[in-house]
PDB file of N, CA and C in Angstrom:
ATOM      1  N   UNK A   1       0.829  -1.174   0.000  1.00  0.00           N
ATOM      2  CA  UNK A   1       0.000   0.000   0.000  1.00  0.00           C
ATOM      3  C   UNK A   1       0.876   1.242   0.000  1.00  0.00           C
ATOM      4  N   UNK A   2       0.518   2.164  -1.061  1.00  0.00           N
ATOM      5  CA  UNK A   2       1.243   3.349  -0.896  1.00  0.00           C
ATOM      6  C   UNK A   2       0.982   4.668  -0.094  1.00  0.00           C
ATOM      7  N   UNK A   3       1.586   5.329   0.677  1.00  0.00           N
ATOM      8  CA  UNK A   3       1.316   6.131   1.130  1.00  0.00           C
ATOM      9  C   UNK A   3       0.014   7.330   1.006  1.00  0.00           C
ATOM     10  N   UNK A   4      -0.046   7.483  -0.808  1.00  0.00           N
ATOM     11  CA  UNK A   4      -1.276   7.931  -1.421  1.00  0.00           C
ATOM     12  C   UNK A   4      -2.926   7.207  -1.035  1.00  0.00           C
ATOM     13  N   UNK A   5      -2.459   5.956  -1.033  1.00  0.00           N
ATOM     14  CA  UNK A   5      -3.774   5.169  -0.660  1.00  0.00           C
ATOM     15  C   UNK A   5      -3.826   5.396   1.111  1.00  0.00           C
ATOM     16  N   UNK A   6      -2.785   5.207   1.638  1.00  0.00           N
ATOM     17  CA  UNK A   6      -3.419   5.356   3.275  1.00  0.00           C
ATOM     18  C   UNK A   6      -3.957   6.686   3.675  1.00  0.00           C
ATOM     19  N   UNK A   7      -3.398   7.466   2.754  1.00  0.00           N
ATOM     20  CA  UNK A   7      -3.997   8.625   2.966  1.00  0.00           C
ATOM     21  C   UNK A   7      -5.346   9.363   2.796  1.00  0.00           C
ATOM     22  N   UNK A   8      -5.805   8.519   1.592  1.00  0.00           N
ATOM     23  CA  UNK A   8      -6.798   8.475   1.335  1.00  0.00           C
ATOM     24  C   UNK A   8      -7.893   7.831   1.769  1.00  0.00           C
ATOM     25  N   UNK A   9      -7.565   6.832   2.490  1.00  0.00           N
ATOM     26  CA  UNK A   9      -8.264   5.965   3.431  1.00  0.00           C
ATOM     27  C   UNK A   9      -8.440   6.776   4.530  1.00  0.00           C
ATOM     28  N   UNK A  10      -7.507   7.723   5.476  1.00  0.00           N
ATOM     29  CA  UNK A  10      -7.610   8.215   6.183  1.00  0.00           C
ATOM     30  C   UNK A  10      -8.630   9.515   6.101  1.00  0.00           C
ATOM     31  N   UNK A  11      -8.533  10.425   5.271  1.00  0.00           N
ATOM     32  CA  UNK A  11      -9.464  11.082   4.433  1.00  0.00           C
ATOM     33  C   UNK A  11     -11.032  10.577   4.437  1.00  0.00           C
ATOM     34  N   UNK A  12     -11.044   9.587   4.177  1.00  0.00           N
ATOM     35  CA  UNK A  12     -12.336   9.120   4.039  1.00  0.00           C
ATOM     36  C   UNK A  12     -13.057   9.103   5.135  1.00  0.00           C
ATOM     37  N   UNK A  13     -12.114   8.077   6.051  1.00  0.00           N
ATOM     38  CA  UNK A  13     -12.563   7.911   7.433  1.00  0.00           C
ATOM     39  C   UNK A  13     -12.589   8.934   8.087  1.00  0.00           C
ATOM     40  N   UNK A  14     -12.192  10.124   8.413  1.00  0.00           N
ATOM     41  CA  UNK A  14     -12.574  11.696   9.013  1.00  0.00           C
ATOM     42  C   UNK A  14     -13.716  12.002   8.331  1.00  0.00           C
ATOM     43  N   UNK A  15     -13.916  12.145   6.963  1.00  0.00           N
ATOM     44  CA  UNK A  15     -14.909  12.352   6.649  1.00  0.00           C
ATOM     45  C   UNK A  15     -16.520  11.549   6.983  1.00  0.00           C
ATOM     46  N   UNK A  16     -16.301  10.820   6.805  1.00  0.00           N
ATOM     47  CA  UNK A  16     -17.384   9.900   7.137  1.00  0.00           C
ATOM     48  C   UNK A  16     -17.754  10.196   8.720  1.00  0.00           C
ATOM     49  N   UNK A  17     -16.791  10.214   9.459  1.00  0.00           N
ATOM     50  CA  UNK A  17     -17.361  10.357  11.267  1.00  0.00           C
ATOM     51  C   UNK A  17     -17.950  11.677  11.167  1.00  0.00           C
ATOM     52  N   UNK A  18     -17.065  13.061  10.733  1.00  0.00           N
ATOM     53  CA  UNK A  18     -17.356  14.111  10.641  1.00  0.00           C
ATOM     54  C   UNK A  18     -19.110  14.681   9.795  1.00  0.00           C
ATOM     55  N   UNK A  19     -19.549  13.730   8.953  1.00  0.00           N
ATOM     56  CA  UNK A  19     -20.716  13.168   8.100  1.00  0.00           C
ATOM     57  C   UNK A  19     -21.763  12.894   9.039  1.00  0.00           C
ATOM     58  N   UNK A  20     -21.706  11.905   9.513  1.00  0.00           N
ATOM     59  CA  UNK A  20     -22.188  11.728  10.309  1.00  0.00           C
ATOM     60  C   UNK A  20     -22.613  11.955  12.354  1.00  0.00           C
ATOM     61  N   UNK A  21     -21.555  12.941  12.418  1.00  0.00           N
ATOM     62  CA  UNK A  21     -21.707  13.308  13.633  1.00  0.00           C
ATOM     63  C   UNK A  21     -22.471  14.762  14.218  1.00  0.00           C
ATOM     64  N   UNK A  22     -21.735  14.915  12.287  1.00  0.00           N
ATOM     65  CA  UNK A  22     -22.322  16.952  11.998  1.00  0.00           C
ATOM     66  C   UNK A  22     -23.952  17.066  12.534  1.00  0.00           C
ATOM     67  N   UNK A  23     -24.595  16.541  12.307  1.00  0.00           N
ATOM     68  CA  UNK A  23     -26.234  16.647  12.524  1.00  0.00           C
ATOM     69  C   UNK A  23     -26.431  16.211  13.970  1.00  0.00           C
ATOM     70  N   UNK A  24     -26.011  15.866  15.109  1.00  0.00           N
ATOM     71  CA  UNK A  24     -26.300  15.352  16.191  1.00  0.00           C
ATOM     72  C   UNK A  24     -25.361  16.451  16.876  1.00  0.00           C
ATOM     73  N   UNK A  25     -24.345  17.182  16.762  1.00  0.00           N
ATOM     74  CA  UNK A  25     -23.319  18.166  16.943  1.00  0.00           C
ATOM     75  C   UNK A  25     -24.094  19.247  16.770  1.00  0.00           C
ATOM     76  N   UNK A  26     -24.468  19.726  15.413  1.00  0.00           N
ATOM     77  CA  UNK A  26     -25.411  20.820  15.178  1.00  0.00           C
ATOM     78  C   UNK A  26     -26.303  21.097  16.085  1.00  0.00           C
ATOM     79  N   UNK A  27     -27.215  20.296  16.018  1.00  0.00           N
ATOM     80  CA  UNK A  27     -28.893  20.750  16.574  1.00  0.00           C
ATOM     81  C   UNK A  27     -28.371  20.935  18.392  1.00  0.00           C
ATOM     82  N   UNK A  28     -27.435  19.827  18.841  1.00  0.00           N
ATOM     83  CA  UNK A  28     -27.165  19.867  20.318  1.00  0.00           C
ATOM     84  C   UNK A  28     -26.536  21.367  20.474  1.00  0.00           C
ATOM     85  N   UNK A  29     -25.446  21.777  19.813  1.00  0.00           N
ATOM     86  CA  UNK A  29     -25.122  23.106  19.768  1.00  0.00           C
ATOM     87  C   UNK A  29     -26.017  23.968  19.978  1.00  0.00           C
ATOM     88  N   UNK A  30     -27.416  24.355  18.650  1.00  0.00           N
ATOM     89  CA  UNK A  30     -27.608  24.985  18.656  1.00  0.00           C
ATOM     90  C   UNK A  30     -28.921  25.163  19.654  1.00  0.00           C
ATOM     91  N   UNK A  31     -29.518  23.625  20.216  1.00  0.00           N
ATOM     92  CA  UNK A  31     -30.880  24.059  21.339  1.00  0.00           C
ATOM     93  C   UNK A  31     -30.090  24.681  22.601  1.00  0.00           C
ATOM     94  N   UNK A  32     -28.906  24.189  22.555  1.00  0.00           N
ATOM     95  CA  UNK A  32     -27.603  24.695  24.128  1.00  0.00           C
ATOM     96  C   UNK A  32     -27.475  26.547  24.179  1.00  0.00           C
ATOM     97  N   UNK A  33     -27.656  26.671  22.571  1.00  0.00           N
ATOM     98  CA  UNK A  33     -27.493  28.448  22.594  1.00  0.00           C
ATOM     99  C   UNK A  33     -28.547  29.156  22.537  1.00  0.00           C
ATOM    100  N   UNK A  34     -29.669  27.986  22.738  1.00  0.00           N
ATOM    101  CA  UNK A  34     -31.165  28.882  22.876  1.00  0.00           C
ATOM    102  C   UNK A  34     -31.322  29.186  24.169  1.00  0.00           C
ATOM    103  N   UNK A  35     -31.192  27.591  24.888  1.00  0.00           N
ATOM    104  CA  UNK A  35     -31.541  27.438  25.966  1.00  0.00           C
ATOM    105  C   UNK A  35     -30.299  28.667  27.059  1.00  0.00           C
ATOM    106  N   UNK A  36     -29.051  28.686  26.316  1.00  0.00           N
ATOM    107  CA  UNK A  36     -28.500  29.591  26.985  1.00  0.00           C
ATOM    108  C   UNK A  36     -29.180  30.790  27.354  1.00  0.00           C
ATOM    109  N   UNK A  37     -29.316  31.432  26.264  1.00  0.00           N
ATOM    110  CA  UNK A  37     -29.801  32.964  25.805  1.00  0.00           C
ATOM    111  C   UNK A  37     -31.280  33.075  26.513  1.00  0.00           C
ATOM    112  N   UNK A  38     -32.248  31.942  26.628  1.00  0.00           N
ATOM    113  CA  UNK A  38     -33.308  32.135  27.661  1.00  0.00           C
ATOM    114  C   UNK A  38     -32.955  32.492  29.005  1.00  0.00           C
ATOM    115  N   UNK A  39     -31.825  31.277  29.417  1.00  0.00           N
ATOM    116  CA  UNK A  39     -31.650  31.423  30.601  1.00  0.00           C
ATOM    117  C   UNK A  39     -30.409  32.798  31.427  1.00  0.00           C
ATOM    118  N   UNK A  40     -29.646  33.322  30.201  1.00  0.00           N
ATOM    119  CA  UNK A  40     -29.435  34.986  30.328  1.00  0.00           C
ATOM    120  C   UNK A  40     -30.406  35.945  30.266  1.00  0.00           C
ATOM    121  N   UNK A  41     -31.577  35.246  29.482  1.00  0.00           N
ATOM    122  CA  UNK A  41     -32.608  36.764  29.896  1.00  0.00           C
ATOM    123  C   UNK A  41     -33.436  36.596  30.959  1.00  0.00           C
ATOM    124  N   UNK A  42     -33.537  35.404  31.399  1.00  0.00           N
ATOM    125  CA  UNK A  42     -34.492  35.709  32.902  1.00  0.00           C
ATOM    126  C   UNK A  42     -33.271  35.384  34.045  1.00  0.00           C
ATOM    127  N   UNK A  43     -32.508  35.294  33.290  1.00  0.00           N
ATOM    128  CA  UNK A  43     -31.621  35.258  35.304  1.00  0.00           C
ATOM    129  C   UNK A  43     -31.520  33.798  36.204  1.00  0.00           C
ATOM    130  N   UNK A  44     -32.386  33.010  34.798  1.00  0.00           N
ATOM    131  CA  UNK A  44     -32.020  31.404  36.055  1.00  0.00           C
ATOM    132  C   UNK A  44     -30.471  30.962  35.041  1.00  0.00           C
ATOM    133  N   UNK A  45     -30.122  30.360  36.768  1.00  0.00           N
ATOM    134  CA  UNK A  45     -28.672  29.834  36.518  1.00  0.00           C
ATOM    135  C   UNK A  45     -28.898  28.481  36.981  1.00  0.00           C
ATOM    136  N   UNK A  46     -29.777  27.562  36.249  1.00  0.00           N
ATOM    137  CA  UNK A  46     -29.758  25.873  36.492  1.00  0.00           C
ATOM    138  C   UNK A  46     -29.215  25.500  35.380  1.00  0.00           C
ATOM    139  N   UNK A  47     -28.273  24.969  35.847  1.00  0.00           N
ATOM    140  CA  UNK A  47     -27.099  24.293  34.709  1.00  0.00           C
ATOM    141  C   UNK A  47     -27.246  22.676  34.078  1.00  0.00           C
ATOM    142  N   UNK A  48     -28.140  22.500  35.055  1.00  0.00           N
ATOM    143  CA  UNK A  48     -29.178  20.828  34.413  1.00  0.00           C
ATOM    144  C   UNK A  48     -30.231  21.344  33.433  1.00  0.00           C
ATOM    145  N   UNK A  49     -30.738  22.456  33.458  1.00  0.00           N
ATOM    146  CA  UNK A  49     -32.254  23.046  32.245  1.00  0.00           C
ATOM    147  C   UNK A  49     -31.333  22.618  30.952  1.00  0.00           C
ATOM    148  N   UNK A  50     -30.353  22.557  30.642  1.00  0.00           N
ATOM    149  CA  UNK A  50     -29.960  22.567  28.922  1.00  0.00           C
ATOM    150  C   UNK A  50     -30.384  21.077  28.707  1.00  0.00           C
ATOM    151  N   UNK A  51     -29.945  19.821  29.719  1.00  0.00           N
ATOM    152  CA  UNK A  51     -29.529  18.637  29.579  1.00  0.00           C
ATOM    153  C   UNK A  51     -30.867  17.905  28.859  1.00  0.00           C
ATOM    154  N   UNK A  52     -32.087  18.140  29.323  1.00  0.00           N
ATOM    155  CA  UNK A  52     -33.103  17.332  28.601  1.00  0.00           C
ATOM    156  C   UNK A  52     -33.262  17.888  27.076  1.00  0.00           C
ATOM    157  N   UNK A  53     -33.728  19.151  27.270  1.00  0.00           N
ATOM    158  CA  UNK A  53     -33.966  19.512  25.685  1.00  0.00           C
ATOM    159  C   UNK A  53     -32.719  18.812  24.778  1.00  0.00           C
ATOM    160  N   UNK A  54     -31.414  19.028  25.054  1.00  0.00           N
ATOM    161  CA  UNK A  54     -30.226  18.445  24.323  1.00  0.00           C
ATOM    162  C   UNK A  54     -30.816  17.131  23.714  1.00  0.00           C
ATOM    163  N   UNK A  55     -30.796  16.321  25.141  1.00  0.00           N
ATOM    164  CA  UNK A  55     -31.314  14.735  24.864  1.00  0.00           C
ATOM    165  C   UNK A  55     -32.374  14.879  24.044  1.00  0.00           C
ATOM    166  N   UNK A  56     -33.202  15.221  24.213  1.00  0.00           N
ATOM    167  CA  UNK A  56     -34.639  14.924  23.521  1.00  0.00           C
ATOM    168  C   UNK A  56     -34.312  15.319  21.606  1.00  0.00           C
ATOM    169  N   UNK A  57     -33.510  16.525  21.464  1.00  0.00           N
ATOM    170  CA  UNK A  57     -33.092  17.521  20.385  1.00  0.00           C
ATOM    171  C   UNK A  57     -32.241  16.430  19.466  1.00  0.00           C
ATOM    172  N   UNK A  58     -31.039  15.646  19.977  1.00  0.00           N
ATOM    173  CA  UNK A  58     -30.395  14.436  19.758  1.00  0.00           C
ATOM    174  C   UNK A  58     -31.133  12.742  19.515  1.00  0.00           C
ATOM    175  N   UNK A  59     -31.996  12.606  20.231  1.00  0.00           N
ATOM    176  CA  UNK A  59     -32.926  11.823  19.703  1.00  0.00           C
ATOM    177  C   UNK A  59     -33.997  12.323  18.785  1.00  0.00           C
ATOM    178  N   UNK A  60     -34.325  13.082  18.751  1.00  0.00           N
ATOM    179  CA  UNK A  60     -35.445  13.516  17.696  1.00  0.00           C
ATOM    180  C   UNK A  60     -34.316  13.589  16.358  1.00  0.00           C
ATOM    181  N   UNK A  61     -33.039  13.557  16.227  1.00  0.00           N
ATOM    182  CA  UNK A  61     -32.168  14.176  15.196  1.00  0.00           C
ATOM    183  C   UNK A  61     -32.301  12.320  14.765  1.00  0.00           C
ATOM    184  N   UNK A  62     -31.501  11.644  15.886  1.00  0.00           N
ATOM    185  CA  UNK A  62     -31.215  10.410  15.810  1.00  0.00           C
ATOM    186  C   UNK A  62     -32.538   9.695  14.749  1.00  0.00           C
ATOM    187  N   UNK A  63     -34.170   9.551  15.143  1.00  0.00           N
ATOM    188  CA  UNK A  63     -34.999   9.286  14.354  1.00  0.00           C
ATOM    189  C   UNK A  63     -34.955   9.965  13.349  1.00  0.00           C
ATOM    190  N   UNK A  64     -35.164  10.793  12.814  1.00  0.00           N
ATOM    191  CA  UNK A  64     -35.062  11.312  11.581  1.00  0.00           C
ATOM    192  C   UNK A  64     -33.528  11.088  10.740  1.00  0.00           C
ATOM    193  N   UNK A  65     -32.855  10.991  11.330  1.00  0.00           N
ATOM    194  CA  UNK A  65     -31.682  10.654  10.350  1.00  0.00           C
ATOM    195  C   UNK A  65     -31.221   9.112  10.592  1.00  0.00           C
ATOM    196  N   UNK A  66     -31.377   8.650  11.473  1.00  0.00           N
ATOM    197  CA  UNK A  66     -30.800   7.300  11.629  1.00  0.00           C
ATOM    198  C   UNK A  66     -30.979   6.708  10.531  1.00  0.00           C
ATOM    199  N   UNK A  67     -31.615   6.804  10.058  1.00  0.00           N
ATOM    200  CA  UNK A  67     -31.639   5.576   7.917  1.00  0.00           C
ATOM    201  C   UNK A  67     -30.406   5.674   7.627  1.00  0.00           C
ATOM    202  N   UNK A  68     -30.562   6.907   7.302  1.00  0.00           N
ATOM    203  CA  UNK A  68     -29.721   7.919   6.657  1.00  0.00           C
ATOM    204  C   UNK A  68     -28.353   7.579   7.043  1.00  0.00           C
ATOM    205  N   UNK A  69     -27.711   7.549   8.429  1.00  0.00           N
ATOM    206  CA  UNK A  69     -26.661   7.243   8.771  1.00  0.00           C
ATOM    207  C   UNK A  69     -25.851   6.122   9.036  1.00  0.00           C
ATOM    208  N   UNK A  70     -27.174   4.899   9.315  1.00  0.00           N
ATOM    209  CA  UNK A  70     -26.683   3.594   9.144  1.00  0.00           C
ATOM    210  C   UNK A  70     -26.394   3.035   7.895  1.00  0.00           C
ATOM    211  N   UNK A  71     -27.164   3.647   7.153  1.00  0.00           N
ATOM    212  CA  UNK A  71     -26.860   3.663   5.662  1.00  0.00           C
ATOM    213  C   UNK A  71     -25.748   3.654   5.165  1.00  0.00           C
ATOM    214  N   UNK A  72     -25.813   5.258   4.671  1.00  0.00           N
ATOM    215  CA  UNK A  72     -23.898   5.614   4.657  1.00  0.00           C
ATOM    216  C   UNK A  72     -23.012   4.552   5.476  1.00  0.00           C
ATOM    217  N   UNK A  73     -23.412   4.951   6.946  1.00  0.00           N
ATOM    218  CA  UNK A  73     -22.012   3.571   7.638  1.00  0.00           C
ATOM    219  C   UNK A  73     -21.687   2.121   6.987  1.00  0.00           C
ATOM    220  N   UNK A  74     -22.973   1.663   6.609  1.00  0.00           N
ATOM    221  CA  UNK A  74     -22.778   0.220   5.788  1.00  0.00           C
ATOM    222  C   UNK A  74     -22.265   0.377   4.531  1.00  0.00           C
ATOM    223  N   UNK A  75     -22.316   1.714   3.657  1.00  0.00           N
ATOM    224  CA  UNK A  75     -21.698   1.694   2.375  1.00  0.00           C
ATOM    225  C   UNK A  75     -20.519   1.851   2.169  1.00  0.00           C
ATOM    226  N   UNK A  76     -19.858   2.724   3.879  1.00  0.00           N
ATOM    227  CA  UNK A  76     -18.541   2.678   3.651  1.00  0.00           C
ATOM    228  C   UNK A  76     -17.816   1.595   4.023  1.00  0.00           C
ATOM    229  N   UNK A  77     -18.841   0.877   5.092  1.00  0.00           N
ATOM    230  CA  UNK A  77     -17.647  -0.183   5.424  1.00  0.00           C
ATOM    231  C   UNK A  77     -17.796  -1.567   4.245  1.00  0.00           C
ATOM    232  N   UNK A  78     -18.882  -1.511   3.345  1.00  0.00           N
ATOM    233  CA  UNK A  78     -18.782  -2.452   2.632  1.00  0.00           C
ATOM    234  C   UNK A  78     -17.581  -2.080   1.210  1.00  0.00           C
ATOM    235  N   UNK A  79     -17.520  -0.810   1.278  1.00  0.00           N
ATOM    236  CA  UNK A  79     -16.164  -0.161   0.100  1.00  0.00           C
ATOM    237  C   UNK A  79     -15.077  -0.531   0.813  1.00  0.00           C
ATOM    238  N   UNK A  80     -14.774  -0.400   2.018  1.00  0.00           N
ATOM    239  CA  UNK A  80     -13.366  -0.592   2.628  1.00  0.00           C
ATOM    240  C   UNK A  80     -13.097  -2.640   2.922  1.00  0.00           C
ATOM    241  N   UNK A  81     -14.690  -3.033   2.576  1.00  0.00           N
ATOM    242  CA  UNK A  81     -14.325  -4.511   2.618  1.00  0.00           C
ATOM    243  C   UNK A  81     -14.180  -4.831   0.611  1.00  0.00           C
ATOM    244  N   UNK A  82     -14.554  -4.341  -0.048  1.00  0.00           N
ATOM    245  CA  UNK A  82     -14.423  -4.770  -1.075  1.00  0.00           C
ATOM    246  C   UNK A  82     -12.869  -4.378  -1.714  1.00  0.00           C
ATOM    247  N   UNK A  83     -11.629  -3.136  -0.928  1.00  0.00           N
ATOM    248  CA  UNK A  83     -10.990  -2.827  -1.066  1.00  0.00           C
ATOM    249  C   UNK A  83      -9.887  -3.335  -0.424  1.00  0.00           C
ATOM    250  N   UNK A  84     -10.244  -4.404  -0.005  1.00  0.00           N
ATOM    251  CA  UNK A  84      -9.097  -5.465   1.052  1.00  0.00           C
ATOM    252  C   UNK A  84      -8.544  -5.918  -0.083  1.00  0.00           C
ATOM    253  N   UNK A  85      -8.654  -7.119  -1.157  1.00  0.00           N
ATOM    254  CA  UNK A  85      -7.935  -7.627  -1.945  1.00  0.00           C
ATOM    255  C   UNK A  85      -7.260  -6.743  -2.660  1.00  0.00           C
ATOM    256  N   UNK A  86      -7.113  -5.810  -2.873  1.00  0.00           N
ATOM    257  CA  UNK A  86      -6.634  -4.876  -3.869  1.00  0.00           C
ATOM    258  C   UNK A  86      -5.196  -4.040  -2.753  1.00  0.00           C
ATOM    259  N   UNK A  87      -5.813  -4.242  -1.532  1.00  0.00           N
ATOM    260  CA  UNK A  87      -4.614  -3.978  -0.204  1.00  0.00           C
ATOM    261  C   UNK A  87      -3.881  -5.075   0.387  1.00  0.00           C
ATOM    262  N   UNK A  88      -4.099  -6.302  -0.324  1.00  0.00           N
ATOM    263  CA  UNK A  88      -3.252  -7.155  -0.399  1.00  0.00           C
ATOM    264  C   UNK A  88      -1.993  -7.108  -1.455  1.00  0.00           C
ATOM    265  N   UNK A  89      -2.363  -6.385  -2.322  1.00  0.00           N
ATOM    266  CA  UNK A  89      -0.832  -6.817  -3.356  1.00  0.00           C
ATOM    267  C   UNK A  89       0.051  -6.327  -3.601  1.00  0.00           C
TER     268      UNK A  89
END
């Protein structure tokens, strides 16, 4: 294997986690900067109020995309199994 190919393998694999993590990263980010900005305008400082909406925000992401992501995951790992013999020689 040449250096070009591991690299590219490596490439892939960032991409793919980064693919798939972006949408569960996103939405948690962004209910965390709502829930912030509520809780700067009235003055409560409970630092557990972010934790459910997150969860709930992350599972609601999880159903709606989970196809979607187990998907992709099986297409890449079935390319990186069909790309074994060819990383044999």
């Amino acid at each position: 294997m040449s250096v070009g190919q591991i690299t590219s393998l490596l490439r892939g694999g960032i991409f793919q986690v980064l693919m798939l993590a972006a949408p569960l990263l996103l939405s948690a980010l962004v209910v965390g900067l709502v829930v912030a900005i509520l809780q700067a305008t009235t003055s409560i400082q409970e630092q557990t109020l972010t934790f459910v909406p997150k969860v709930l925000t992350i599972l609601l992401v999880l159903g709606l995309l989970g196809g979607w992501m187990f998907t992709s995951l099986g297409d890449y790992t079935a390319q990186l199994f069909r790309m074994i013999p060819a990383m044999a020689r």
